[in-house]
N, C-alpha and C. Protein backbone atom coordinates (compact mmCIF):
# COMPACT_ATOMS: atom_id res chain seq x y z
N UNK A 1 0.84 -1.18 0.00
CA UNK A 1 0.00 0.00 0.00
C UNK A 1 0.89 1.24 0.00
N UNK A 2 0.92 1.75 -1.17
CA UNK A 2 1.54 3.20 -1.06
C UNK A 2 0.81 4.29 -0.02
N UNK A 3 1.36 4.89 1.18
CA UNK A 3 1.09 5.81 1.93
C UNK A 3 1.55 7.41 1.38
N UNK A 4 1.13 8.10 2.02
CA UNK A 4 2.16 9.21 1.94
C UNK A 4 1.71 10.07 3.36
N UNK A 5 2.88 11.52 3.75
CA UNK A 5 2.62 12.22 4.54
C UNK A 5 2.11 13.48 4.03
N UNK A 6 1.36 14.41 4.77
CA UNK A 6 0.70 15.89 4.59
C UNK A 6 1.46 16.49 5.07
N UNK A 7 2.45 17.85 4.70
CA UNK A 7 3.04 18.86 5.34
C UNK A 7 2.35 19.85 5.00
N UNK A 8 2.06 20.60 6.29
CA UNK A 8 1.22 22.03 6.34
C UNK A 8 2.01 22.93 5.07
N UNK A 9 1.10 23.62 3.81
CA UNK A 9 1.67 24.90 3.56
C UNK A 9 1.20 25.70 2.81
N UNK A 10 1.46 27.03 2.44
CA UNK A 10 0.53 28.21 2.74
C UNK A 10 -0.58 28.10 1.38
N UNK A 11 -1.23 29.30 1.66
CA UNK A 11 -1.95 29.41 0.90
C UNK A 11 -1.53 30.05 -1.10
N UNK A 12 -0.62 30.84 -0.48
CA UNK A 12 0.16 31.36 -1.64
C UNK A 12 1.58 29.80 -2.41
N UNK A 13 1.61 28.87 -1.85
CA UNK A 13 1.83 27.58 -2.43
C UNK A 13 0.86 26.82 -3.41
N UNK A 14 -0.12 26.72 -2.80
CA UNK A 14 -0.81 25.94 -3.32
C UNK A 14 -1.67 26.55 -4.32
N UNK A 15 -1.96 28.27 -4.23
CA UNK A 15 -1.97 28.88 -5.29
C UNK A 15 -1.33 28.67 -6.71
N UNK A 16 0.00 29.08 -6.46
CA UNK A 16 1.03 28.98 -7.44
C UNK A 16 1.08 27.59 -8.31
N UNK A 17 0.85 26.64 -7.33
CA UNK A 17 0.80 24.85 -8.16
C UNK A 17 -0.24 25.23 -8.71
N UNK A 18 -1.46 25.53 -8.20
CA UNK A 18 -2.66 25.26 -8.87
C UNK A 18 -2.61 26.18 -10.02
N UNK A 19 -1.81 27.38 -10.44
CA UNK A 19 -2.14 28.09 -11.15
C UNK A 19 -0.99 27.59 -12.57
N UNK A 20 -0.15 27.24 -12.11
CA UNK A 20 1.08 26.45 -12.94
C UNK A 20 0.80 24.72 -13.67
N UNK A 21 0.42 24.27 -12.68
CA UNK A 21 0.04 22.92 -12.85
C UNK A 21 -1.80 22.46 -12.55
N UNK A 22 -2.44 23.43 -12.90
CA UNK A 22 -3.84 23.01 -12.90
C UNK A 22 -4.79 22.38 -13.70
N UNK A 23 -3.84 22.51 -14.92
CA UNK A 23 -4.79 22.10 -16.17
C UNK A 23 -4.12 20.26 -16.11
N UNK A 24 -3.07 19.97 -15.15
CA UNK A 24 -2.69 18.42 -15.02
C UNK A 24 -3.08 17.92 -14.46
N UNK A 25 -3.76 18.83 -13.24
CA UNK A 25 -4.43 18.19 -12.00
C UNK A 25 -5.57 17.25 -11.97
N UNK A 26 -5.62 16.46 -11.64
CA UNK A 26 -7.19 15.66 -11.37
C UNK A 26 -7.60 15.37 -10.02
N UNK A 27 -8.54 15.30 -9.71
CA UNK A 27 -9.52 15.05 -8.38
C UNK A 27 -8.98 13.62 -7.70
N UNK A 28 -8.42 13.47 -6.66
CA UNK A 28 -7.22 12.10 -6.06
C UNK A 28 -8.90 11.60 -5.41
N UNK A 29 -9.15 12.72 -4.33
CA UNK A 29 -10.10 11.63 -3.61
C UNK A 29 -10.76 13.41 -2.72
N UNK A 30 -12.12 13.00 -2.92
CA UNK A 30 -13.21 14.33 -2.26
C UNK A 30 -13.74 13.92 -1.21
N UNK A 31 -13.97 14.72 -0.25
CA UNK A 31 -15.31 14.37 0.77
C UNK A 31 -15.96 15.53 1.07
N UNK A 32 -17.22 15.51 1.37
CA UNK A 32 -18.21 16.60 1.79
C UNK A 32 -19.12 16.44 2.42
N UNK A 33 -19.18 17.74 3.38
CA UNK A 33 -20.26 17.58 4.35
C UNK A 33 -20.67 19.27 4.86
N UNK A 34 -21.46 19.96 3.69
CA UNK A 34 -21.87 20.84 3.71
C UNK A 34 -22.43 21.19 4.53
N UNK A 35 -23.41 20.48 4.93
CA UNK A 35 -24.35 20.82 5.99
C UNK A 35 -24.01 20.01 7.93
N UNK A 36 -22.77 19.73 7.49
CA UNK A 36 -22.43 18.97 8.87
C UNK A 36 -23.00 18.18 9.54
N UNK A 37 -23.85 17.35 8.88
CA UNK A 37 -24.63 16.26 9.50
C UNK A 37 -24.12 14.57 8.68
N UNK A 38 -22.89 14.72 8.24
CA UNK A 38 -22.07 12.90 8.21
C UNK A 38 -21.96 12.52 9.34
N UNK A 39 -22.70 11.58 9.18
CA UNK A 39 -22.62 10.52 10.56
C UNK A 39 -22.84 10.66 11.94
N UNK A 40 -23.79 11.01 11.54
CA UNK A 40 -24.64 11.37 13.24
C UNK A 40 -24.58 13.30 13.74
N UNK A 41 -23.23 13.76 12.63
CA UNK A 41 -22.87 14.98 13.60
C UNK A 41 -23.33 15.84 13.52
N UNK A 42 -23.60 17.13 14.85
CA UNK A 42 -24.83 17.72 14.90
C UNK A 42 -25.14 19.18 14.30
N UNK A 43 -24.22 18.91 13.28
CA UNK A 43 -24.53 20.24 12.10
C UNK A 43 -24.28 21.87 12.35
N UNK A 44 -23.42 21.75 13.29
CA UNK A 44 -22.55 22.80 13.98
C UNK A 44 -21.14 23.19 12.98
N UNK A 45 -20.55 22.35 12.61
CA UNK A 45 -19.94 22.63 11.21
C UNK A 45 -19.84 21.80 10.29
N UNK A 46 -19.65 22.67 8.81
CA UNK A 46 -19.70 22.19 7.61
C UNK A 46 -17.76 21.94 7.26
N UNK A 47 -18.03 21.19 6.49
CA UNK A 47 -16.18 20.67 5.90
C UNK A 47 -16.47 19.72 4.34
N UNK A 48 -15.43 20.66 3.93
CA UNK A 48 -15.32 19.90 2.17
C UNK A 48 -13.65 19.67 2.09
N UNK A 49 -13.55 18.70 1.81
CA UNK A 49 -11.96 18.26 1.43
C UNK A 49 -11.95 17.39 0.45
N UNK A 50 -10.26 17.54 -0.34
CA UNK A 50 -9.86 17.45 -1.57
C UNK A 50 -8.93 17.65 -1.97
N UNK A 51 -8.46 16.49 -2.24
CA UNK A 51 -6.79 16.28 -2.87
C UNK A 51 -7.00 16.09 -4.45
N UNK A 52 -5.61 16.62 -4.83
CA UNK A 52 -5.30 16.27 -6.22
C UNK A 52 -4.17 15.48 -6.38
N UNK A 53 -4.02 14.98 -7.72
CA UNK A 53 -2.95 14.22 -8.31
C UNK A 53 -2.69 14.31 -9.66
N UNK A 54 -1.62 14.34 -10.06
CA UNK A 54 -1.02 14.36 -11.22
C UNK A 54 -1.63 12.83 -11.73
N UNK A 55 -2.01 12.63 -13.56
CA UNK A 55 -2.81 11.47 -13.87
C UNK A 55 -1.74 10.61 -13.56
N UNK A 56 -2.24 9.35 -13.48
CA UNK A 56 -1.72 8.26 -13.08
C UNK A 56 -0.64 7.57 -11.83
N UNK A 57 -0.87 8.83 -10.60
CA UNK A 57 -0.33 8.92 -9.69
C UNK A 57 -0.95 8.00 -8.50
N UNK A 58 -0.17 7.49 -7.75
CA UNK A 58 -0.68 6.34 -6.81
C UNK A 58 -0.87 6.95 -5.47
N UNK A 59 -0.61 8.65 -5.50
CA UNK A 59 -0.72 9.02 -4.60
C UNK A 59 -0.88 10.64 -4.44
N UNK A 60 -1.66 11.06 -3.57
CA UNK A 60 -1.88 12.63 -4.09
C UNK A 60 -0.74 13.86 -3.92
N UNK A 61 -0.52 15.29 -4.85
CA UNK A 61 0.26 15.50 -5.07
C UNK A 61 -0.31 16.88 -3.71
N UNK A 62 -1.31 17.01 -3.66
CA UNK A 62 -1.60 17.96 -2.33
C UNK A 62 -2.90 18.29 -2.45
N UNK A 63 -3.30 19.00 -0.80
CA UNK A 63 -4.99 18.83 -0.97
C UNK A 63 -5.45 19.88 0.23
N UNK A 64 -6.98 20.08 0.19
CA UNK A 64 -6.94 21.15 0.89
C UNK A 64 -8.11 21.10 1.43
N UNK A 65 -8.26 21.73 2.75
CA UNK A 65 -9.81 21.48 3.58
C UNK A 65 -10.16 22.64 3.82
N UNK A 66 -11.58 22.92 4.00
CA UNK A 66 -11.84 24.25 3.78
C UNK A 66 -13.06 23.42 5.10
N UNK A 67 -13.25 24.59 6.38
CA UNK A 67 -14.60 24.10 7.86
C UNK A 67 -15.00 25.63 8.36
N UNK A 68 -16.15 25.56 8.50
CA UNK A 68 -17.02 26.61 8.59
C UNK A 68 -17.75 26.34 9.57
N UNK A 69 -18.33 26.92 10.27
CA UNK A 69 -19.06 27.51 11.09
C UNK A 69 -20.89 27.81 10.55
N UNK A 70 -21.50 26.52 11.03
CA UNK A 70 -22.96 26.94 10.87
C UNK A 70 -24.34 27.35 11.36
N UNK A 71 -24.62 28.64 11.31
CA UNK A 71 -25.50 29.39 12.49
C UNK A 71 -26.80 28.49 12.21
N UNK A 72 -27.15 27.76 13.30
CA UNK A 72 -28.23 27.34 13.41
C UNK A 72 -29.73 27.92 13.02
N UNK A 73 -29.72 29.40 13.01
CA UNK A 73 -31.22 29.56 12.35
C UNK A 73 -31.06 29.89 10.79
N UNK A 74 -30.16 30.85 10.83
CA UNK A 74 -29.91 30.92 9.25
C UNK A 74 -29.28 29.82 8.34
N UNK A 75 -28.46 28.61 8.44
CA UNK A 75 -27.92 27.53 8.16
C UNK A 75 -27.16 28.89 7.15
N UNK A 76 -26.64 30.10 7.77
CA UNK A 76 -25.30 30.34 6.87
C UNK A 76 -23.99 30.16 7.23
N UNK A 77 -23.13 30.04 6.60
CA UNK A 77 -21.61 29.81 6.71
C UNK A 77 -21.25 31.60 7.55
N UNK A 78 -20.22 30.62 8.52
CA UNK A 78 -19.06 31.50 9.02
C UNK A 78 -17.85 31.34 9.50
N UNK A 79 -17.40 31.92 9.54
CA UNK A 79 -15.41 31.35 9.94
C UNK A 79 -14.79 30.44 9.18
N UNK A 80 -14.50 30.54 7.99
CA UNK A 80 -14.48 29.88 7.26
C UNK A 80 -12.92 29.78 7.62
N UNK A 81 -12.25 28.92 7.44
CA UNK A 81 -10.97 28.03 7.42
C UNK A 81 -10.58 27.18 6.12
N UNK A 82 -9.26 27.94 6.03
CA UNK A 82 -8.94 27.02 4.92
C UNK A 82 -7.45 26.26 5.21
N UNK A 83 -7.07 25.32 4.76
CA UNK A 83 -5.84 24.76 5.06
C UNK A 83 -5.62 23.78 3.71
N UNK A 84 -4.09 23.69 3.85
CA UNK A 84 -3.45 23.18 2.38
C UNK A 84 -2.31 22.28 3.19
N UNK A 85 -2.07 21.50 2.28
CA UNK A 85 -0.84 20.18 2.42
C UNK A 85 -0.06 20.27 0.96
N UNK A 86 1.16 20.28 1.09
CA UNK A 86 1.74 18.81 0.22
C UNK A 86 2.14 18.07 0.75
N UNK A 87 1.85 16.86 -0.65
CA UNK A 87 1.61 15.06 -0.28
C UNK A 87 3.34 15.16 -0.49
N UNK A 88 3.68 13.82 0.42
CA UNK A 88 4.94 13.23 0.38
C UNK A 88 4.95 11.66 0.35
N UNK A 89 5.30 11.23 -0.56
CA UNK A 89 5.03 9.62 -0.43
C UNK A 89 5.75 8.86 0.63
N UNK A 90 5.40 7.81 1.27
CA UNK A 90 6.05 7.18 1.97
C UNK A 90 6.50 6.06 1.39
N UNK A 91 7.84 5.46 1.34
CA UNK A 91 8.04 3.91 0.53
C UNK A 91 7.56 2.88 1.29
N UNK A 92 7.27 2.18 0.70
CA UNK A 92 6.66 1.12 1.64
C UNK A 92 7.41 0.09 2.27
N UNK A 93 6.84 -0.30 3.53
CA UNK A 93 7.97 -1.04 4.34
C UNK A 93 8.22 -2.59 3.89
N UNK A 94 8.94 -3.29 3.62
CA UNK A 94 8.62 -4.95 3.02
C UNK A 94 8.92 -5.58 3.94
């Protein structure tokens, strides 16, 4: 099983890839939970995350989570948070 590690980094990084290398990029692996109610939870916040990869990559090249804050009467977004990684592969142990 190919692993890899996430190192925190900025926002003006992952800009620059995405703006250099975006048209290579493809969707590694998504999750969403707009309305904060996956799996029982009680819809206090929302979270969308999403890595990319270069095609035919066994592992993602970096990815980014974006969690918000949801006011219970209005169900609008607030405090929005964003955070970015690059992927580092790990070799695998035999």
């Amino acid at each position: 099983m190919t692993m890899h590690n996430s190192i925190p980094t900025s926002p003006e990084v992952w800009a620059v890839i995405k703006a250099r290398h975006g048209r290579h990029l493809k969707v590694f692996a998504s999750f969403s939970d707009p309305n904060g109610t996956f799996m029982g939870r009680d819809g206090t916040e929302g979270r969308m995350e999403t890595s990319y990869a270069l095609p035919g990559a066994d592992f993602p090249l970096m990815e980014a989570r974006t969690t918000w804050r949801i006011d219970p009467d209005s169900r609008k977004r607030h405090d929005e948070k964003h955070e970015y990684w690059l992927c580092v592969p790990v070799k695998d142990a035999d």
